[in-house]
PDB file of N, CA and C in Angstrom:
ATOM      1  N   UNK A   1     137.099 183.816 145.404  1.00  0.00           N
ATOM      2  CA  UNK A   1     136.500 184.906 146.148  1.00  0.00           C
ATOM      3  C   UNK A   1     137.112 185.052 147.543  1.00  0.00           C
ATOM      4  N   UNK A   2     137.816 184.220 147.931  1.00  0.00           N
ATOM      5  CA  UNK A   2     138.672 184.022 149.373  1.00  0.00           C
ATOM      6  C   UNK A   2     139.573 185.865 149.488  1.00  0.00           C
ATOM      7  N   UNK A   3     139.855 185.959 148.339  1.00  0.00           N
ATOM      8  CA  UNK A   3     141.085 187.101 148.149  1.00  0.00           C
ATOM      9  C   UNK A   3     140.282 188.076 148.084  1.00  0.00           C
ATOM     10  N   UNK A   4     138.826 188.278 148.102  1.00  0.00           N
ATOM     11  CA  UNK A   4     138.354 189.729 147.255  1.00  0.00           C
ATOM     12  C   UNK A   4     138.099 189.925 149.206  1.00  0.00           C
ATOM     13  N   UNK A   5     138.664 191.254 149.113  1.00  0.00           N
ATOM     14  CA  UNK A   5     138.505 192.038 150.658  1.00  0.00           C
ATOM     15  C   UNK A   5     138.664 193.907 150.135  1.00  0.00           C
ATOM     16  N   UNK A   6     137.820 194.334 150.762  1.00  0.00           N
ATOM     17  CA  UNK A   6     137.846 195.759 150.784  1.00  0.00           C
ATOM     18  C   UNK A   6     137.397 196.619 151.685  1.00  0.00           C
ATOM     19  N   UNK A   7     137.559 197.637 152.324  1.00  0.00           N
ATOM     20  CA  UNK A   7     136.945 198.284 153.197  1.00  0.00           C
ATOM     21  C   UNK A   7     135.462 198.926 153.182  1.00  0.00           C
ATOM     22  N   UNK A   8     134.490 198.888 154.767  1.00  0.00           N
ATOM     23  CA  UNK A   8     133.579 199.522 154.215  1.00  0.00           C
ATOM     24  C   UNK A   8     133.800 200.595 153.880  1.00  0.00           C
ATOM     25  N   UNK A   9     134.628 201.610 154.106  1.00  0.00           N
ATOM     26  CA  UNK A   9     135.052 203.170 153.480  1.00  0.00           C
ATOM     27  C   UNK A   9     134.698 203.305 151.938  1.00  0.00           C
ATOM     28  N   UNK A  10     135.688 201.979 151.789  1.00  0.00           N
ATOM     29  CA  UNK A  10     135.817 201.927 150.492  1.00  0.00           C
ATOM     30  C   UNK A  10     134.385 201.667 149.720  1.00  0.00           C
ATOM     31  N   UNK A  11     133.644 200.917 150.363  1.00  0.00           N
ATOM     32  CA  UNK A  11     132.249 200.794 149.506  1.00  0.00           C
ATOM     33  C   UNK A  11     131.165 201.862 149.717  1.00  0.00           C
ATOM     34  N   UNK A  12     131.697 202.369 150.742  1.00  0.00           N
ATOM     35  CA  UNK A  12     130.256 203.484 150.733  1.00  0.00           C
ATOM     36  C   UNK A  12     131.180 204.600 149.660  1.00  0.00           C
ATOM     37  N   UNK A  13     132.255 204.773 149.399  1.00  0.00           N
ATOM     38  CA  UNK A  13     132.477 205.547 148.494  1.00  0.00           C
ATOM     39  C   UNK A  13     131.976 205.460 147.012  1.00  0.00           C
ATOM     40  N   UNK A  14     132.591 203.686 146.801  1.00  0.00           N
ATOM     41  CA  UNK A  14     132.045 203.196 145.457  1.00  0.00           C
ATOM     42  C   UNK A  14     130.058 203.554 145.273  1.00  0.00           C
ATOM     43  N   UNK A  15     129.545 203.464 146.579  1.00  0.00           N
ATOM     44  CA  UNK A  15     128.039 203.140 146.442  1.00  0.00           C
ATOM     45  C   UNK A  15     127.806 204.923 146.686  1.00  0.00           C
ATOM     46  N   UNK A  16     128.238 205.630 146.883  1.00  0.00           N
ATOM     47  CA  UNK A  16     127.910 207.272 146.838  1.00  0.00           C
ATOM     48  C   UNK A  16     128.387 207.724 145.766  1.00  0.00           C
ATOM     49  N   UNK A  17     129.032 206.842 144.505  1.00  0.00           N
ATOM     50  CA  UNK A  17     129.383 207.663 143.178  1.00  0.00           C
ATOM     51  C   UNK A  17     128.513 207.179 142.663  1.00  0.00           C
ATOM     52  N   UNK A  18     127.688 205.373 142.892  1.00  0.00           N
ATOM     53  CA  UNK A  18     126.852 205.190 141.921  1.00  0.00           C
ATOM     54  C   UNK A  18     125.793 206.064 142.416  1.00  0.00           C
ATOM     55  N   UNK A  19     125.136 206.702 143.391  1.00  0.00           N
ATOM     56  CA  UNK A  19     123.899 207.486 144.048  1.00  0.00           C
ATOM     57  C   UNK A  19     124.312 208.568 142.951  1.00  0.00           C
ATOM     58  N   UNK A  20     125.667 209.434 143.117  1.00  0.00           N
ATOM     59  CA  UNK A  20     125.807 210.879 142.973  1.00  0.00           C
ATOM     60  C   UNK A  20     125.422 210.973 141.225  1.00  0.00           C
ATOM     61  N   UNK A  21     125.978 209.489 140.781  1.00  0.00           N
ATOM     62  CA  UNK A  21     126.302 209.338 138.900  1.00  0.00           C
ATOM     63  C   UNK A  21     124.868 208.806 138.313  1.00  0.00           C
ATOM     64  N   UNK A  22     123.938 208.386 139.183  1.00  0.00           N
ATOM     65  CA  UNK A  22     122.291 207.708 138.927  1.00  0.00           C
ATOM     66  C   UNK A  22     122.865 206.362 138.243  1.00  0.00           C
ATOM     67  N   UNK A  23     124.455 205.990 138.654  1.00  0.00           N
ATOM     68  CA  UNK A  23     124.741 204.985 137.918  1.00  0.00           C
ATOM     69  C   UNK A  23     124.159 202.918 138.551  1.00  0.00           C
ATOM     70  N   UNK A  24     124.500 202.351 137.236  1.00  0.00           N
ATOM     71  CA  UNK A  24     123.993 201.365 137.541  1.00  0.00           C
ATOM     72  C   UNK A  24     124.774 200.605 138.131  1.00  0.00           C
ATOM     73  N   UNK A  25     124.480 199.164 138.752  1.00  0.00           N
ATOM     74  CA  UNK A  25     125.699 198.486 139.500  1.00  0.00           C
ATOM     75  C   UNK A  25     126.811 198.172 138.707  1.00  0.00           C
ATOM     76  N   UNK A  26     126.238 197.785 137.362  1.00  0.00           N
ATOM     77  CA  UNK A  26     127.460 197.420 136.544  1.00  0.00           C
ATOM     78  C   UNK A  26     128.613 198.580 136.192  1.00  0.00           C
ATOM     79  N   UNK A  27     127.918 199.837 136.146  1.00  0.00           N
ATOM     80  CA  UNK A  27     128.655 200.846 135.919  1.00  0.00           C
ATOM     81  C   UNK A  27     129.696 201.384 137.204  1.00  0.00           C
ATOM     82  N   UNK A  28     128.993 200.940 138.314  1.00  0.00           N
ATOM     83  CA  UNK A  28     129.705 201.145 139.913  1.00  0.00           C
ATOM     84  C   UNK A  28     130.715 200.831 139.789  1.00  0.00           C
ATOM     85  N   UNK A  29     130.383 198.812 139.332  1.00  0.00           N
ATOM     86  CA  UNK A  29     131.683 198.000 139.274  1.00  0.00           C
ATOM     87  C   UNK A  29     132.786 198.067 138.439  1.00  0.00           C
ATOM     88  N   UNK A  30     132.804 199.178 136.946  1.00  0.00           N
ATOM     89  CA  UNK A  30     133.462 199.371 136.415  1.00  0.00           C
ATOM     90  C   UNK A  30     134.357 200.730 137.015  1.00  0.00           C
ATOM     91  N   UNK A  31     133.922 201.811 137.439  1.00  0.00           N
ATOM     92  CA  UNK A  31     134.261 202.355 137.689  1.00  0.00           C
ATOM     93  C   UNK A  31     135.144 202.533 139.204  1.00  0.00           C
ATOM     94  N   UNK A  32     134.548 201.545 140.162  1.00  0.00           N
ATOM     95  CA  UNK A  32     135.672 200.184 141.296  1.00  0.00           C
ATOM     96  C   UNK A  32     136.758 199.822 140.270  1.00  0.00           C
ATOM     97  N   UNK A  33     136.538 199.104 139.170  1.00  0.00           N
ATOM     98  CA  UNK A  33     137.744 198.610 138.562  1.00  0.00           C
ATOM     99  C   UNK A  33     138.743 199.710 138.426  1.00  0.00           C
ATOM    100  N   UNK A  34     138.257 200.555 136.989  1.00  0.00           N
ATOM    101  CA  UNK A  34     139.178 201.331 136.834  1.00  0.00           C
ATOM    102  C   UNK A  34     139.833 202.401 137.605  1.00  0.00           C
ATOM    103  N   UNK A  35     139.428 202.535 138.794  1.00  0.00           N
ATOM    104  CA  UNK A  35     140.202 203.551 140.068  1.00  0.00           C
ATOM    105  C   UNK A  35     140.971 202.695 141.108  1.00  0.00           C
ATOM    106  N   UNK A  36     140.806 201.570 141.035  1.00  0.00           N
ATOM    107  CA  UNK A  36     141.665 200.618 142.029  1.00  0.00           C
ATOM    108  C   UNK A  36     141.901 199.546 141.893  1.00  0.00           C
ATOM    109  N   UNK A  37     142.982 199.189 141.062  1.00  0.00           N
ATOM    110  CA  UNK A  37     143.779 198.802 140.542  1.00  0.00           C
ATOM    111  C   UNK A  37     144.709 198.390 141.229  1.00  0.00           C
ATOM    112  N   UNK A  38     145.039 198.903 142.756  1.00  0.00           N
ATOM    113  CA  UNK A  38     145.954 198.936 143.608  1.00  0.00           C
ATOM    114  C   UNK A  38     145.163 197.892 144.261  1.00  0.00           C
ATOM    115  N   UNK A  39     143.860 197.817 144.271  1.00  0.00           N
ATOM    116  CA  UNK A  39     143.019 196.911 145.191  1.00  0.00           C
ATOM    117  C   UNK A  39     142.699 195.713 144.631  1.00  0.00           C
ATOM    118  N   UNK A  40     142.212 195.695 143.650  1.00  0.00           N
ATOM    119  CA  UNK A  40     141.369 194.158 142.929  1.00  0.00           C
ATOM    120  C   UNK A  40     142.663 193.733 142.129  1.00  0.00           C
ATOM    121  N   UNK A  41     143.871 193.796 142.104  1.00  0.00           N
ATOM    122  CA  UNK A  41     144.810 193.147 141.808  1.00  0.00           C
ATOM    123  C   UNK A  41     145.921 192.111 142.517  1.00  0.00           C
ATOM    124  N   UNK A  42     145.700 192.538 143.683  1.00  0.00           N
ATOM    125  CA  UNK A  42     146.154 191.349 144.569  1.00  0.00           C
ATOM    126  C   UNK A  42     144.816 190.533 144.455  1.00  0.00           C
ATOM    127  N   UNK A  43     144.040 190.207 144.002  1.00  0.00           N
ATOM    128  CA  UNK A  43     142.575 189.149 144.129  1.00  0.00           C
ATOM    129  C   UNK A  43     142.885 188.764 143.071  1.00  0.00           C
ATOM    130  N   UNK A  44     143.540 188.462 142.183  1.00  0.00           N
ATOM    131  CA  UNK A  44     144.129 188.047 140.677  1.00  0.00           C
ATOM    132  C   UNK A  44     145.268 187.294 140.784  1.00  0.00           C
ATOM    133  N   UNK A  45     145.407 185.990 139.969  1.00  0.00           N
ATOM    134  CA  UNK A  45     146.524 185.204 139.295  1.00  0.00           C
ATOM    135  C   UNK A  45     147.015 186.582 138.401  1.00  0.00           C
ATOM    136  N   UNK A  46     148.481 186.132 137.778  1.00  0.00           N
ATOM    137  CA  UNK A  46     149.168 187.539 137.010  1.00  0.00           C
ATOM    138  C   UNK A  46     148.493 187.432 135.585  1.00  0.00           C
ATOM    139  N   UNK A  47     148.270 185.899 135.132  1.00  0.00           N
ATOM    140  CA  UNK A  47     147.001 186.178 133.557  1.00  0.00           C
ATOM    141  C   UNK A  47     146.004 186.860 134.522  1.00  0.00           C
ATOM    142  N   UNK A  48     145.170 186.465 135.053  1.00  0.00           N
ATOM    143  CA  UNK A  48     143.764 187.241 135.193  1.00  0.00           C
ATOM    144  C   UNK A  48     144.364 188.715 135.505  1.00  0.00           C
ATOM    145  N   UNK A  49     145.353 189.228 136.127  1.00  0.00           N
ATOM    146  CA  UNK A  49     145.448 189.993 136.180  1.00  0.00           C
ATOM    147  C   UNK A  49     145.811 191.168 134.736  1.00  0.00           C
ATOM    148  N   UNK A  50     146.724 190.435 133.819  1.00  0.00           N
ATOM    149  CA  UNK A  50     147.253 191.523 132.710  1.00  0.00           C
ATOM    150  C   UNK A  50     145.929 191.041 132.309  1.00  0.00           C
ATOM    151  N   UNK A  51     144.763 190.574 132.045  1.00  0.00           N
ATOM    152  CA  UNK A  51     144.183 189.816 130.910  1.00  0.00           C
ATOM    153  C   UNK A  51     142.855 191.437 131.444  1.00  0.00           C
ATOM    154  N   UNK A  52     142.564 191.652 132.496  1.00  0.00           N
ATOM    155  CA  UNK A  52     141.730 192.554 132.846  1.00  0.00           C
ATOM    156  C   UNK A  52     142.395 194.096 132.714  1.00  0.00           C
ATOM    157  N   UNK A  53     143.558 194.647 133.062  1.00  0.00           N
ATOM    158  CA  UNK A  53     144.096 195.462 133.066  1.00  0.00           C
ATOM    159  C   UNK A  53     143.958 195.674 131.343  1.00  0.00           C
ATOM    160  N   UNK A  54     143.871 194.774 130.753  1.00  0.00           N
ATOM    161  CA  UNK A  54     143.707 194.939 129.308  1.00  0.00           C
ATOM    162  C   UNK A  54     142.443 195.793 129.130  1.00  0.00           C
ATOM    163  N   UNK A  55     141.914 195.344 129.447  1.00  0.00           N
ATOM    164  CA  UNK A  55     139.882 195.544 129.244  1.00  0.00           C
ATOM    165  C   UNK A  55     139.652 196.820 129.608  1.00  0.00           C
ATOM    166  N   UNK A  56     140.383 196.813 130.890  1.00  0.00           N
ATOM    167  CA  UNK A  56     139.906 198.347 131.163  1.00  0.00           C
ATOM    168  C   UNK A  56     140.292 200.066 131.171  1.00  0.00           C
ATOM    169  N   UNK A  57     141.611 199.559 130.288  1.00  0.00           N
ATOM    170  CA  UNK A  57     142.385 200.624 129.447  1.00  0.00           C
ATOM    171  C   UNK A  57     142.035 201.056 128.586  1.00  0.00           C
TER     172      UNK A  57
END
């Protein structure tokens, strides 16, 4: 968890799609995944990394 860093920008965005979508946290966090990709991939070894990029294709 040392590596996971993100902006608050960035979370009030993630937390105003789950408001706008009535979505749930888990659904927040999927939808964090699959739009930034550019972000939660430097927080990854290169398995954890292809091993998730899998999942969420």
């Amino acid at each position: 968890m040392s590596k996971v860093n993100f902006t608050n920008a960035k979370m009030g965005e993630i937390l105003a799609w789950q408001e706008d979508n009535s979505a749930s946290p888990d659904e927040a966090a999927v939808y964090f995944l699959t739009q930034n990709s550019d972000i939660w991939s430097a927080w990854l070894n290169d398995e954890a990394r292809e091993n998730l990029s899998a999942l969420i294709k």
